[in-house]
C-alpha atoms as a PDB file:
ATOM      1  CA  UNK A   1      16.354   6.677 -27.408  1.00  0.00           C
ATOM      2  CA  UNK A   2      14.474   7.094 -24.208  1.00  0.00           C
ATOM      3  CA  UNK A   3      11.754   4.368 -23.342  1.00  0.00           C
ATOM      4  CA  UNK A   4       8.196   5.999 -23.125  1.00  0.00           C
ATOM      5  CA  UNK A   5       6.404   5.500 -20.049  1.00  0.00           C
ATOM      6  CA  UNK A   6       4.222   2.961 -20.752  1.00  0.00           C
ATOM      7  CA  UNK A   7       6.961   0.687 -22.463  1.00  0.00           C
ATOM      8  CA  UNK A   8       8.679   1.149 -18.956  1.00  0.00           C
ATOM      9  CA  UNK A   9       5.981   0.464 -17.129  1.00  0.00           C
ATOM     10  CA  UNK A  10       5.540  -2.640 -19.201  1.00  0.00           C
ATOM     11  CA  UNK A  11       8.768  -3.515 -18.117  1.00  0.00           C
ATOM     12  CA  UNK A  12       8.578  -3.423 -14.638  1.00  0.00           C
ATOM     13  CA  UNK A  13       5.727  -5.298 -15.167  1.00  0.00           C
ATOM     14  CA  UNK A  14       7.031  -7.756 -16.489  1.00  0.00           C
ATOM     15  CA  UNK A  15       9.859  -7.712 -14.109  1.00  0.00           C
ATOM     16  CA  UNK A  16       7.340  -8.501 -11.007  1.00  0.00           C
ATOM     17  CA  UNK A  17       5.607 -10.823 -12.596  1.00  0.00           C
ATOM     18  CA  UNK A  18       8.629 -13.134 -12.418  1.00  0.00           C
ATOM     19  CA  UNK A  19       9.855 -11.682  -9.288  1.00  0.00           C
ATOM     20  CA  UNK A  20       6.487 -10.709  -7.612  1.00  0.00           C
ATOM     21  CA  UNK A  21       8.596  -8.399  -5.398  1.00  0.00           C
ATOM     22  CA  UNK A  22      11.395  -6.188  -6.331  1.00  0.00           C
ATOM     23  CA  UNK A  23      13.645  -2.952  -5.037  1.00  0.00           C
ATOM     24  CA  UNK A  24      13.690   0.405  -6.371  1.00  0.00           C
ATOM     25  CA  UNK A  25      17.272  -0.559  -7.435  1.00  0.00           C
ATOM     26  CA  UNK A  26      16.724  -4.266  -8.839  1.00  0.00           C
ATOM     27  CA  UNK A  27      13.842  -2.602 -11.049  1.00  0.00           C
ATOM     28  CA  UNK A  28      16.426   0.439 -11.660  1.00  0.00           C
ATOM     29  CA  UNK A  29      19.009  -2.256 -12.938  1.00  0.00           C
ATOM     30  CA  UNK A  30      16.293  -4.112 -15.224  1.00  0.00           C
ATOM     31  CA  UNK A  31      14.199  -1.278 -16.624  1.00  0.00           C
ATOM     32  CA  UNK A  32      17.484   1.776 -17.186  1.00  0.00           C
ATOM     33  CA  UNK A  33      15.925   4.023 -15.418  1.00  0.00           C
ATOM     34  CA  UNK A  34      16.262   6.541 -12.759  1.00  0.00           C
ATOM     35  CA  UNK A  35      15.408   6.092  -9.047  1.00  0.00           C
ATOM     36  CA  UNK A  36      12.840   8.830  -9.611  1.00  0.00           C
ATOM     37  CA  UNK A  37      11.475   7.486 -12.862  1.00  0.00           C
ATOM     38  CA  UNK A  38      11.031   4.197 -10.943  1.00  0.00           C
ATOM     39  CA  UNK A  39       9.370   5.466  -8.015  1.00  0.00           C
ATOM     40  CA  UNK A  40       7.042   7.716  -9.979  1.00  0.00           C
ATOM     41  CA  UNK A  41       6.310   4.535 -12.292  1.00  0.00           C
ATOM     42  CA  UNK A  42       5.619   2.488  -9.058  1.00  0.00           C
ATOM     43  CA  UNK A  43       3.099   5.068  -7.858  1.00  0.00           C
ATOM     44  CA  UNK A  44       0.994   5.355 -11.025  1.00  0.00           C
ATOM     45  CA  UNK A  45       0.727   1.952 -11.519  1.00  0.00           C
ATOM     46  CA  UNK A  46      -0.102   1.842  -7.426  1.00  0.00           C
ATOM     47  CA  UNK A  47      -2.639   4.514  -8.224  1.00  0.00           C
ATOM     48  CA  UNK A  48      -4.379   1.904 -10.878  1.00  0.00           C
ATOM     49  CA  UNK A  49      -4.731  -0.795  -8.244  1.00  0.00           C
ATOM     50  CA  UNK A  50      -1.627  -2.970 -10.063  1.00  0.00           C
ATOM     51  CA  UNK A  51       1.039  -3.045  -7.698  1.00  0.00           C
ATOM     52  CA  UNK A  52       1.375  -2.761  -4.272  1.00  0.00           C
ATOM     53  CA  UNK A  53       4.045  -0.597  -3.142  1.00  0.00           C
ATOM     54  CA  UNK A  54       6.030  -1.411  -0.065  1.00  0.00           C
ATOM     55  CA  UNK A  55       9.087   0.418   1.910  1.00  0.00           C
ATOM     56  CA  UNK A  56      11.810   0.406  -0.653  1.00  0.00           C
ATOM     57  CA  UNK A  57       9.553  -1.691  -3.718  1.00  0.00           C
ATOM     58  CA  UNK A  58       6.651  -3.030  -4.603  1.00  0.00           C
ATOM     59  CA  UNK A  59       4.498  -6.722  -5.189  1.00  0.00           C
ATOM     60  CA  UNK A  60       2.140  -7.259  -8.073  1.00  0.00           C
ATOM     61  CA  UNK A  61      -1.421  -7.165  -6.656  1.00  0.00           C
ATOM     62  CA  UNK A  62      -2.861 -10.777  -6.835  1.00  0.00           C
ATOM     63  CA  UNK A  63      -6.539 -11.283  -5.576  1.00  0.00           C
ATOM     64  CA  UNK A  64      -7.276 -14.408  -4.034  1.00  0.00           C
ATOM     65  CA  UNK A  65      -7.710 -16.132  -0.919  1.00  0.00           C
ATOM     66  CA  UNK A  66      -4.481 -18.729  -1.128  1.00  0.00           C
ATOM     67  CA  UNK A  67      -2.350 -15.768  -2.424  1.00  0.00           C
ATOM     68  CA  UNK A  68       0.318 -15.188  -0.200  1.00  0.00           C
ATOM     69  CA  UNK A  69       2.604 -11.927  -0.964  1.00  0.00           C
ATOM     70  CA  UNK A  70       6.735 -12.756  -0.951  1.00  0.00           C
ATOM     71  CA  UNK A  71       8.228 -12.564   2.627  1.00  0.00           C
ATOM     72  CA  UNK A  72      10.373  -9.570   1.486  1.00  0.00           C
ATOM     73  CA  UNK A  73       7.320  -7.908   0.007  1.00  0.00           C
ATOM     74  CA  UNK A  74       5.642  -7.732   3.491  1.00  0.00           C
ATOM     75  CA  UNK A  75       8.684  -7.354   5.638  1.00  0.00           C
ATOM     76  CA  UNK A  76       8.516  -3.357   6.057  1.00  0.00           C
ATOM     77  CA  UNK A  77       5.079  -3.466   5.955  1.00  0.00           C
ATOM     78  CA  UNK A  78       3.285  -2.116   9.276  1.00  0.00           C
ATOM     79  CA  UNK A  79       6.355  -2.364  10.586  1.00  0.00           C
ATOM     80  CA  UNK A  80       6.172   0.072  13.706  1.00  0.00           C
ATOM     81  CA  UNK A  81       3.234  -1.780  14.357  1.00  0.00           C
ATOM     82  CA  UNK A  82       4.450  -5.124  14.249  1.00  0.00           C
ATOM     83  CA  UNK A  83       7.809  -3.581  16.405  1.00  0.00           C
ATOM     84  CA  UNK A  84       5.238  -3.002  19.220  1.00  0.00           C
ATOM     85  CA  UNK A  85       3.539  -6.167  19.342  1.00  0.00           C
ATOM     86  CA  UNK A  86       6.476  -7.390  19.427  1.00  0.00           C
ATOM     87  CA  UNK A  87       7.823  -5.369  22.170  1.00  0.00           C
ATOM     88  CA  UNK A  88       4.535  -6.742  24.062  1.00  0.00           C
ATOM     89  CA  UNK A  89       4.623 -10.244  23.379  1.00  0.00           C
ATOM     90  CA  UNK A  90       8.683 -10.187  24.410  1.00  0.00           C
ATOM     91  CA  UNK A  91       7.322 -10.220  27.869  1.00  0.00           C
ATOM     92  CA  UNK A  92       5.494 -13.152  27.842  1.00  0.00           C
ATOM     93  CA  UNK A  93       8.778 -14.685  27.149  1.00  0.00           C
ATOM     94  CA  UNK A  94      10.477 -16.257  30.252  1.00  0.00           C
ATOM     95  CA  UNK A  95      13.695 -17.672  31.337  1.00  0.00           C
ATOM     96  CA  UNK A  96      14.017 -21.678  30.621  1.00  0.00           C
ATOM     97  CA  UNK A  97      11.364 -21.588  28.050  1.00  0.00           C
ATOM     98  CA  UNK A  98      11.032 -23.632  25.161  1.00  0.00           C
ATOM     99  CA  UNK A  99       9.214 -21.643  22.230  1.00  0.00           C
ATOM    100  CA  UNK A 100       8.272 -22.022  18.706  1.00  0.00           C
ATOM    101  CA  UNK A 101       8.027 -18.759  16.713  1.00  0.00           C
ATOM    102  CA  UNK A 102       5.717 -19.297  13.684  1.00  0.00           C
ATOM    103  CA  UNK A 103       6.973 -17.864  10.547  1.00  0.00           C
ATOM    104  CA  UNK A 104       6.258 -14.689   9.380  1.00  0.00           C
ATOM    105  CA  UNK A 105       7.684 -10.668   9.970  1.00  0.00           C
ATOM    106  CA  UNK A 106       5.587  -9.771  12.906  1.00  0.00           C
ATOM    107  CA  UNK A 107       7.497 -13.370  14.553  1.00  0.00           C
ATOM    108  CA  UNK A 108      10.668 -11.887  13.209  1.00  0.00           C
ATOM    109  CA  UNK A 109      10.202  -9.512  14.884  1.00  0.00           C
ATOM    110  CA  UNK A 110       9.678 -10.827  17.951  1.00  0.00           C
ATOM    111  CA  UNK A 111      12.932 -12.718  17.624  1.00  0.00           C
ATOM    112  CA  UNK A 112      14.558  -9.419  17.615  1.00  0.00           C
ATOM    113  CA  UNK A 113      12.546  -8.418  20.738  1.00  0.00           C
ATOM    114  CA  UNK A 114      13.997 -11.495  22.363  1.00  0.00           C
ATOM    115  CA  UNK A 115      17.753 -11.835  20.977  1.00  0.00           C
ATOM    116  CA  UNK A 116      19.283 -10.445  24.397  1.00  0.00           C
ATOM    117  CA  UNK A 117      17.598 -12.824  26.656  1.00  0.00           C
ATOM    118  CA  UNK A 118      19.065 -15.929  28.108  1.00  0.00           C
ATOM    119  CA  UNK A 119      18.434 -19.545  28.656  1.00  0.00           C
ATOM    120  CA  UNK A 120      16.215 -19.722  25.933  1.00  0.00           C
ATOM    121  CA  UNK A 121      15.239 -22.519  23.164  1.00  0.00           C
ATOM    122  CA  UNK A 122      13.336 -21.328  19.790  1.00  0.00           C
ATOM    123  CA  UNK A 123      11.752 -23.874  17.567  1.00  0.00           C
ATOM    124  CA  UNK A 124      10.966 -22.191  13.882  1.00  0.00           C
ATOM    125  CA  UNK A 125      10.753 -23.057  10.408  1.00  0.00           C
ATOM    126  CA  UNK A 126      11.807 -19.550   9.576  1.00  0.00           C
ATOM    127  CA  UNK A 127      15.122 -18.958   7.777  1.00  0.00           C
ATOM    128  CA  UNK A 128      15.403 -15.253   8.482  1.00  0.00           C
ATOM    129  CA  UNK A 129      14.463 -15.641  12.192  1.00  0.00           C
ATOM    130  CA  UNK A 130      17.206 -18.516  12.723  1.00  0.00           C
ATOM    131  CA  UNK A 131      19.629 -16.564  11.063  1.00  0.00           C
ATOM    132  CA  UNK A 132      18.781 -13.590  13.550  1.00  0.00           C
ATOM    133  CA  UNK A 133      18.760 -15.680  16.353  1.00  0.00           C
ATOM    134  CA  UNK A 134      22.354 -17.040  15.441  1.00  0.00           C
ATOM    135  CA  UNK A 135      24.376 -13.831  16.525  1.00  0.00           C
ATOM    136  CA  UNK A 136      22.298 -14.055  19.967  1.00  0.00           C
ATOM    137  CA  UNK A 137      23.011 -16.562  23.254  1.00  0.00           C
ATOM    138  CA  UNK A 138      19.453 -17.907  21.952  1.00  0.00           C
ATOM    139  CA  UNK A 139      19.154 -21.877  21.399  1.00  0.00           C
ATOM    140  CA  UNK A 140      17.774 -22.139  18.174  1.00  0.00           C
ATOM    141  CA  UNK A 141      16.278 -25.473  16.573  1.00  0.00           C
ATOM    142  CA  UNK A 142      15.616 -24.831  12.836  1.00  0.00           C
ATOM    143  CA  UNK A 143      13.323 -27.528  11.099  1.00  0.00           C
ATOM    144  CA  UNK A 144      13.970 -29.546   8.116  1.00  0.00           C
ATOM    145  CA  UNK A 145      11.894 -29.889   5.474  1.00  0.00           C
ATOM    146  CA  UNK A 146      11.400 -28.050   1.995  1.00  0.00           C
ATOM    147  CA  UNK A 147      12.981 -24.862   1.333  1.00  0.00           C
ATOM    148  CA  UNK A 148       9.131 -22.272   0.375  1.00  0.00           C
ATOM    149  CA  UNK A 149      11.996 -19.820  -1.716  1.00  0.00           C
ATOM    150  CA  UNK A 150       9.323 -16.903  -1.721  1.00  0.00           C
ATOM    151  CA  UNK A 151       8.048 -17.277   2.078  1.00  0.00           C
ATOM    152  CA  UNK A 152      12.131 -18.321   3.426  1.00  0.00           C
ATOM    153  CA  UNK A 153      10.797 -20.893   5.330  1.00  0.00           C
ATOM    154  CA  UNK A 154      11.007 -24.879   5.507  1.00  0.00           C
ATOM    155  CA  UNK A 155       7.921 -27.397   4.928  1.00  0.00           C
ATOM    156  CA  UNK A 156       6.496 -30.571   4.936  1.00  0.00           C
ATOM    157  CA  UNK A 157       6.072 -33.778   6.717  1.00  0.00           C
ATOM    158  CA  UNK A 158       9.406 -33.946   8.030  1.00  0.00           C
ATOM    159  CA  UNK A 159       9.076 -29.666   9.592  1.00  0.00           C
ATOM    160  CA  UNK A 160       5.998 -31.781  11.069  1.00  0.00           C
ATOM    161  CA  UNK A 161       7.272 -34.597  12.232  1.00  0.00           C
ATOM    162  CA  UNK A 162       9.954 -32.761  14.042  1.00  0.00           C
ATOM    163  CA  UNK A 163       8.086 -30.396  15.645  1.00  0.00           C
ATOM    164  CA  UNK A 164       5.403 -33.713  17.040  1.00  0.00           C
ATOM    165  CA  UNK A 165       8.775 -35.227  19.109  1.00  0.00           C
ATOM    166  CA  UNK A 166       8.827 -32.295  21.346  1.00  0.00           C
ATOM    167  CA  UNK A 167       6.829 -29.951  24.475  1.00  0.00           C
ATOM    168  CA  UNK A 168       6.741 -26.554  24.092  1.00  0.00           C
ATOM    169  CA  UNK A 169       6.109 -23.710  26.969  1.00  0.00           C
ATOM    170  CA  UNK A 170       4.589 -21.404  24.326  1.00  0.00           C
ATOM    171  CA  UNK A 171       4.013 -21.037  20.325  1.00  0.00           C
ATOM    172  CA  UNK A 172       3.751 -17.485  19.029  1.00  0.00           C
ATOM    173  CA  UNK A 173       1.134 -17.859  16.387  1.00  0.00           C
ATOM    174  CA  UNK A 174       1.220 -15.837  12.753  1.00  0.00           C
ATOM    175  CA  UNK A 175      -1.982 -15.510  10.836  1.00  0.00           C
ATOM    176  CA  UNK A 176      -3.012 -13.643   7.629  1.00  0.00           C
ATOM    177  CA  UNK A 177      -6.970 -13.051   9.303  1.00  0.00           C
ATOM    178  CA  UNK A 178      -8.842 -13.752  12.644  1.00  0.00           C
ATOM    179  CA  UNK A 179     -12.676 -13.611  13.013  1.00  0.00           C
ATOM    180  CA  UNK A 180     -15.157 -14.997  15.091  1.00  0.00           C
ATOM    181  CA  UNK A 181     -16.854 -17.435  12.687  1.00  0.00           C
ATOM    182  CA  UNK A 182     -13.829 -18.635  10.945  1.00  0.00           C
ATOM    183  CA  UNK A 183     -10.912 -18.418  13.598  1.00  0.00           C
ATOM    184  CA  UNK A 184      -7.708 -18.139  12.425  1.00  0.00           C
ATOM    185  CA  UNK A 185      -6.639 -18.487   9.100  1.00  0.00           C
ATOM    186  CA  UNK A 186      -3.382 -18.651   6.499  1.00  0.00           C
ATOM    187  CA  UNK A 187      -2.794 -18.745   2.880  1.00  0.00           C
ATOM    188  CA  UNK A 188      -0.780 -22.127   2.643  1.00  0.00           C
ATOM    189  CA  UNK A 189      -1.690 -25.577   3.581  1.00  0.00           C
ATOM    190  CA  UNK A 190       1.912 -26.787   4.103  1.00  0.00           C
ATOM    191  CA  UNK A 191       2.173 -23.599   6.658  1.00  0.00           C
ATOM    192  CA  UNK A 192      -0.883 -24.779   8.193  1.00  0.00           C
ATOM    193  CA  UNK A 193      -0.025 -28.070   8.713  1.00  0.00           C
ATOM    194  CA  UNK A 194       2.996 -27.245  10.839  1.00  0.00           C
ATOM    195  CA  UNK A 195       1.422 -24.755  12.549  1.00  0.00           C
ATOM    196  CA  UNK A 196      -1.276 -27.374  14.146  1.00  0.00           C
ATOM    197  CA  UNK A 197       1.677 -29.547  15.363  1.00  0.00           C
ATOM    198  CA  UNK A 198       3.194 -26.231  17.424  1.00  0.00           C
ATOM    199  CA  UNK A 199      -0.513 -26.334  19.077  1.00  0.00           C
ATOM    200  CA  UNK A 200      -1.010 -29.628  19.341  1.00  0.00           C
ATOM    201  CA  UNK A 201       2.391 -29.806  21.449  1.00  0.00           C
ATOM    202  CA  UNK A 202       2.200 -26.349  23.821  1.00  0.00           C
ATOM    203  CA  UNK A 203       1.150 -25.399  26.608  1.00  0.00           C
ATOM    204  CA  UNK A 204       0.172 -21.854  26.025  1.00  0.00           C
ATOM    205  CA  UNK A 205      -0.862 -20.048  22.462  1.00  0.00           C
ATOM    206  CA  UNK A 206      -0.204 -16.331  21.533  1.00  0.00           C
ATOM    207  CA  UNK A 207      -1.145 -15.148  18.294  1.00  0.00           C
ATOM    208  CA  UNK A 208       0.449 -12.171  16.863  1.00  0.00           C
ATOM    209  CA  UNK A 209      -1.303 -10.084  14.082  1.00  0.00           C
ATOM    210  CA  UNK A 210      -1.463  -6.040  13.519  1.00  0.00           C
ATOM    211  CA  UNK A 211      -4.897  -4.720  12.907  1.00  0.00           C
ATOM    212  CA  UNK A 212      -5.195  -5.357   9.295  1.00  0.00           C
ATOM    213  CA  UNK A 213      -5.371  -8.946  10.213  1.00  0.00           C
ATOM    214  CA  UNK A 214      -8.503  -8.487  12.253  1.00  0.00           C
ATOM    215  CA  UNK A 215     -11.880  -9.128  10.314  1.00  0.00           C
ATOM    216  CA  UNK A 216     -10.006 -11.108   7.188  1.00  0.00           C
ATOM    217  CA  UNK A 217     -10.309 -14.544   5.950  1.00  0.00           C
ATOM    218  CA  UNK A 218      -7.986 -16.381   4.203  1.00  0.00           C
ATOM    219  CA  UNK A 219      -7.877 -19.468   2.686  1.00  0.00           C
ATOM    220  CA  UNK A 220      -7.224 -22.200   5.390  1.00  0.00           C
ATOM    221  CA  UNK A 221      -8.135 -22.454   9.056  1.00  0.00           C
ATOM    222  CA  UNK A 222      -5.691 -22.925  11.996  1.00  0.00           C
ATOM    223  CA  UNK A 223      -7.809 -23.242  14.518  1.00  0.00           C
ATOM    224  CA  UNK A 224     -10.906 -21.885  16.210  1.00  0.00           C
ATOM    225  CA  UNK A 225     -10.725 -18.666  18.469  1.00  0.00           C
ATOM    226  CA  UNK A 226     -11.204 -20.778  21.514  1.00  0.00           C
ATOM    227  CA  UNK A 227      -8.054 -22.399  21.440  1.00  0.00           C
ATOM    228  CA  UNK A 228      -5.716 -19.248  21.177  1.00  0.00           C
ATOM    229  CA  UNK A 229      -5.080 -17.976  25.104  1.00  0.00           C
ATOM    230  CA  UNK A 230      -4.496 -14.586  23.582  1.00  0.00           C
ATOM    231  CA  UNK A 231      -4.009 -12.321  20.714  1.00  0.00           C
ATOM    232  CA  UNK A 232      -1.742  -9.350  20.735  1.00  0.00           C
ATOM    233  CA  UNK A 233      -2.468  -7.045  18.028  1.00  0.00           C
ATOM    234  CA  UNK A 234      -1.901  -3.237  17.402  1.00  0.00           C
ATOM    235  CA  UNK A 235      -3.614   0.318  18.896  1.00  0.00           C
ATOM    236  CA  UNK A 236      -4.811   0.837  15.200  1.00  0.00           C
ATOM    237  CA  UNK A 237      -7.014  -2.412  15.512  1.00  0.00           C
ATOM    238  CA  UNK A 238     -10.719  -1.249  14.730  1.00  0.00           C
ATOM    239  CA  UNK A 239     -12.746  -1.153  18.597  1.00  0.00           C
ATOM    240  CA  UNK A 240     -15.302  -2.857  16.326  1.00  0.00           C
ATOM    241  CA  UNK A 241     -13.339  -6.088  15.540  1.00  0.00           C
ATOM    242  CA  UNK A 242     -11.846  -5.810  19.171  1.00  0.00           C
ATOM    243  CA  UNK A 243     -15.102  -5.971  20.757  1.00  0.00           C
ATOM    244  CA  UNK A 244     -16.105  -8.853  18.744  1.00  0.00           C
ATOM    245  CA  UNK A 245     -13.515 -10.779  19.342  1.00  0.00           C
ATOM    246  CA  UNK A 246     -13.448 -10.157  23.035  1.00  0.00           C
ATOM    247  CA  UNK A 247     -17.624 -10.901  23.471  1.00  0.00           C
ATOM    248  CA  UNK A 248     -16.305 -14.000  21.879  1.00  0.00           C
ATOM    249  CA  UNK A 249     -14.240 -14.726  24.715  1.00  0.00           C
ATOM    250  CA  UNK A 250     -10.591 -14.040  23.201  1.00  0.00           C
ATOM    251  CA  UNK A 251      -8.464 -12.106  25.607  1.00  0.00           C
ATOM    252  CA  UNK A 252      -6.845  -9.814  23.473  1.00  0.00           C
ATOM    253  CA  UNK A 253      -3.963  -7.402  24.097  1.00  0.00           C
ATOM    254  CA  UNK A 254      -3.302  -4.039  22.027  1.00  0.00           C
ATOM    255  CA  UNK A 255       0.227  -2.861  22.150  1.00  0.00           C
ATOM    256  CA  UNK A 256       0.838   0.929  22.542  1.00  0.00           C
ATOM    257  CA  UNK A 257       2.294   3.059  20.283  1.00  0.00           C
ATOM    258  CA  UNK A 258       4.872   5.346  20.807  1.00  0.00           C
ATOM    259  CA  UNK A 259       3.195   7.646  22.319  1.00  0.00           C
ATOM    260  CA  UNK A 260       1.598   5.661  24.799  1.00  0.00           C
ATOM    261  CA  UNK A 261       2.332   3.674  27.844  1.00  0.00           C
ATOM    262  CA  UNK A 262      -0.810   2.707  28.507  1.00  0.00           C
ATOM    263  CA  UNK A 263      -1.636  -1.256  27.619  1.00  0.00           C
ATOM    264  CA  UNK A 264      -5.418  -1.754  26.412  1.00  0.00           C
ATOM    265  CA  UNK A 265      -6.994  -4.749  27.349  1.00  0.00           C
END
């Protein structure tokens, strides 16, 4: 007997809220349904503010400041955006330089940006951006610490200690919100942690975030504006939140799109 709709929506449910993120075919597999049936599920229940859907799946909505969506959940998300911030950070990127890449897809993505250069050292605690970076002529120093399952990244006093033994030329900064008043901020203390040793230790800061990052708060600072040499963000970025930032006195870069060669400063 065919499932009603509601009974499979119930399902899938009940399926992200172990999961919080899952594929059109993992929710296929768990629910006996159709592709279609799934993806028309997905959107009602995206329609009613439940789920979020994302390239390929969808997260269970959670409001909160310290919730922080699975790395696979927000992977795809933005993603020609963060490709072209990216592209634009790439060249601040030099030969001989020691880096740390935050964790994070728009940092992932910048890892891809870079894979073909040379004489290059990358400090992360990202899993998915070592494993990249291992196919490449890239140096790569992964930290130790605890495996975050959810985020594929490693933290904790030892990711911290690590990172405090060593000089880097540049960190490439991730953050889930920048404003004036409150800086930068992240969901997890853990991530937070590590990512003050990367400033503490480098000699220039570049934080990456597209424009839905501008204006937010989340739950813990990083730092204040003032000690970020630049942000790079995206050409969707509201001139609003741009301006405020930049009367602030953060230099901030907007990458093009694809239909632009023209950089925005």
């Amino acid at each position: 007997m065919a499932k009603l709709p509601e009974q499979r929506k119930k399902q899938i449910l009940d399926y992200l809220s172990r999961h919080e993120f899952a594929d059109v075919e993992s929710l296929v597999s768990a629910v006996s349904a159709s592709p279609a049936t799934i993806r028309r599920d997905l959107q009602d229940l995206a329609n009613r503010a439940v789920v979020t859907r994302t390239r390929g799946g969808a997260a269970l909505v959670v409001h909160g400041l310290g919730h922080e969506p699975p790395y696979r959940a927000r992977a795809n998300e933005n993603l020609a955006e963060k490709r072209a911030i990216a592209q634009l950070a790439s060249t601040f990127v030099r030969e001989g330089e020691v880096i740390g890449l935050d964790v994070g897809s728009t940092t992932f993505e910048l890892a891809r940006a870079i894979r073909t250069q040379r004489n290059i050292t990358v400090f992360t605690a990202s899993l998915p951006i070592a494993e990249l970076l291992s196919q490449s002529d890239v140096a790569v120093m992964l930290l130790g610490g605890r495996l975050r399952k959810k985020e594929l990244s490693l933290a904790g006093t030892v990711a911290v200690q690590i990172v405090s033994q060593f000089h880097f030329d540049k960190f490439f900064l991730g953050t889930a919100g920048v404003t004036v008043n409150s800086g930068f901020t992240d969901f997890g203390i853990e991530d937070v942690e590590i990512k003050k040793a990367f400033l503490t230790r480098s000699k220039e800061l570049i934080a990456l975030g597209d424009h839905t990052k501008l204006g937010q708060v989340s739950l813990t600072t990083t730092c204040p504006i003032s000690a970020v040499h630049r942000l790079i963000t995206d050409s969707k970025a509201d001139p609003g939140q741009l301006r405020k930032l930049r009367e602030a006195g953060l230099e901030v870069l907007t990458a093009p799109d694809h239909h632009s060669n023209e950089r925005n400063r």
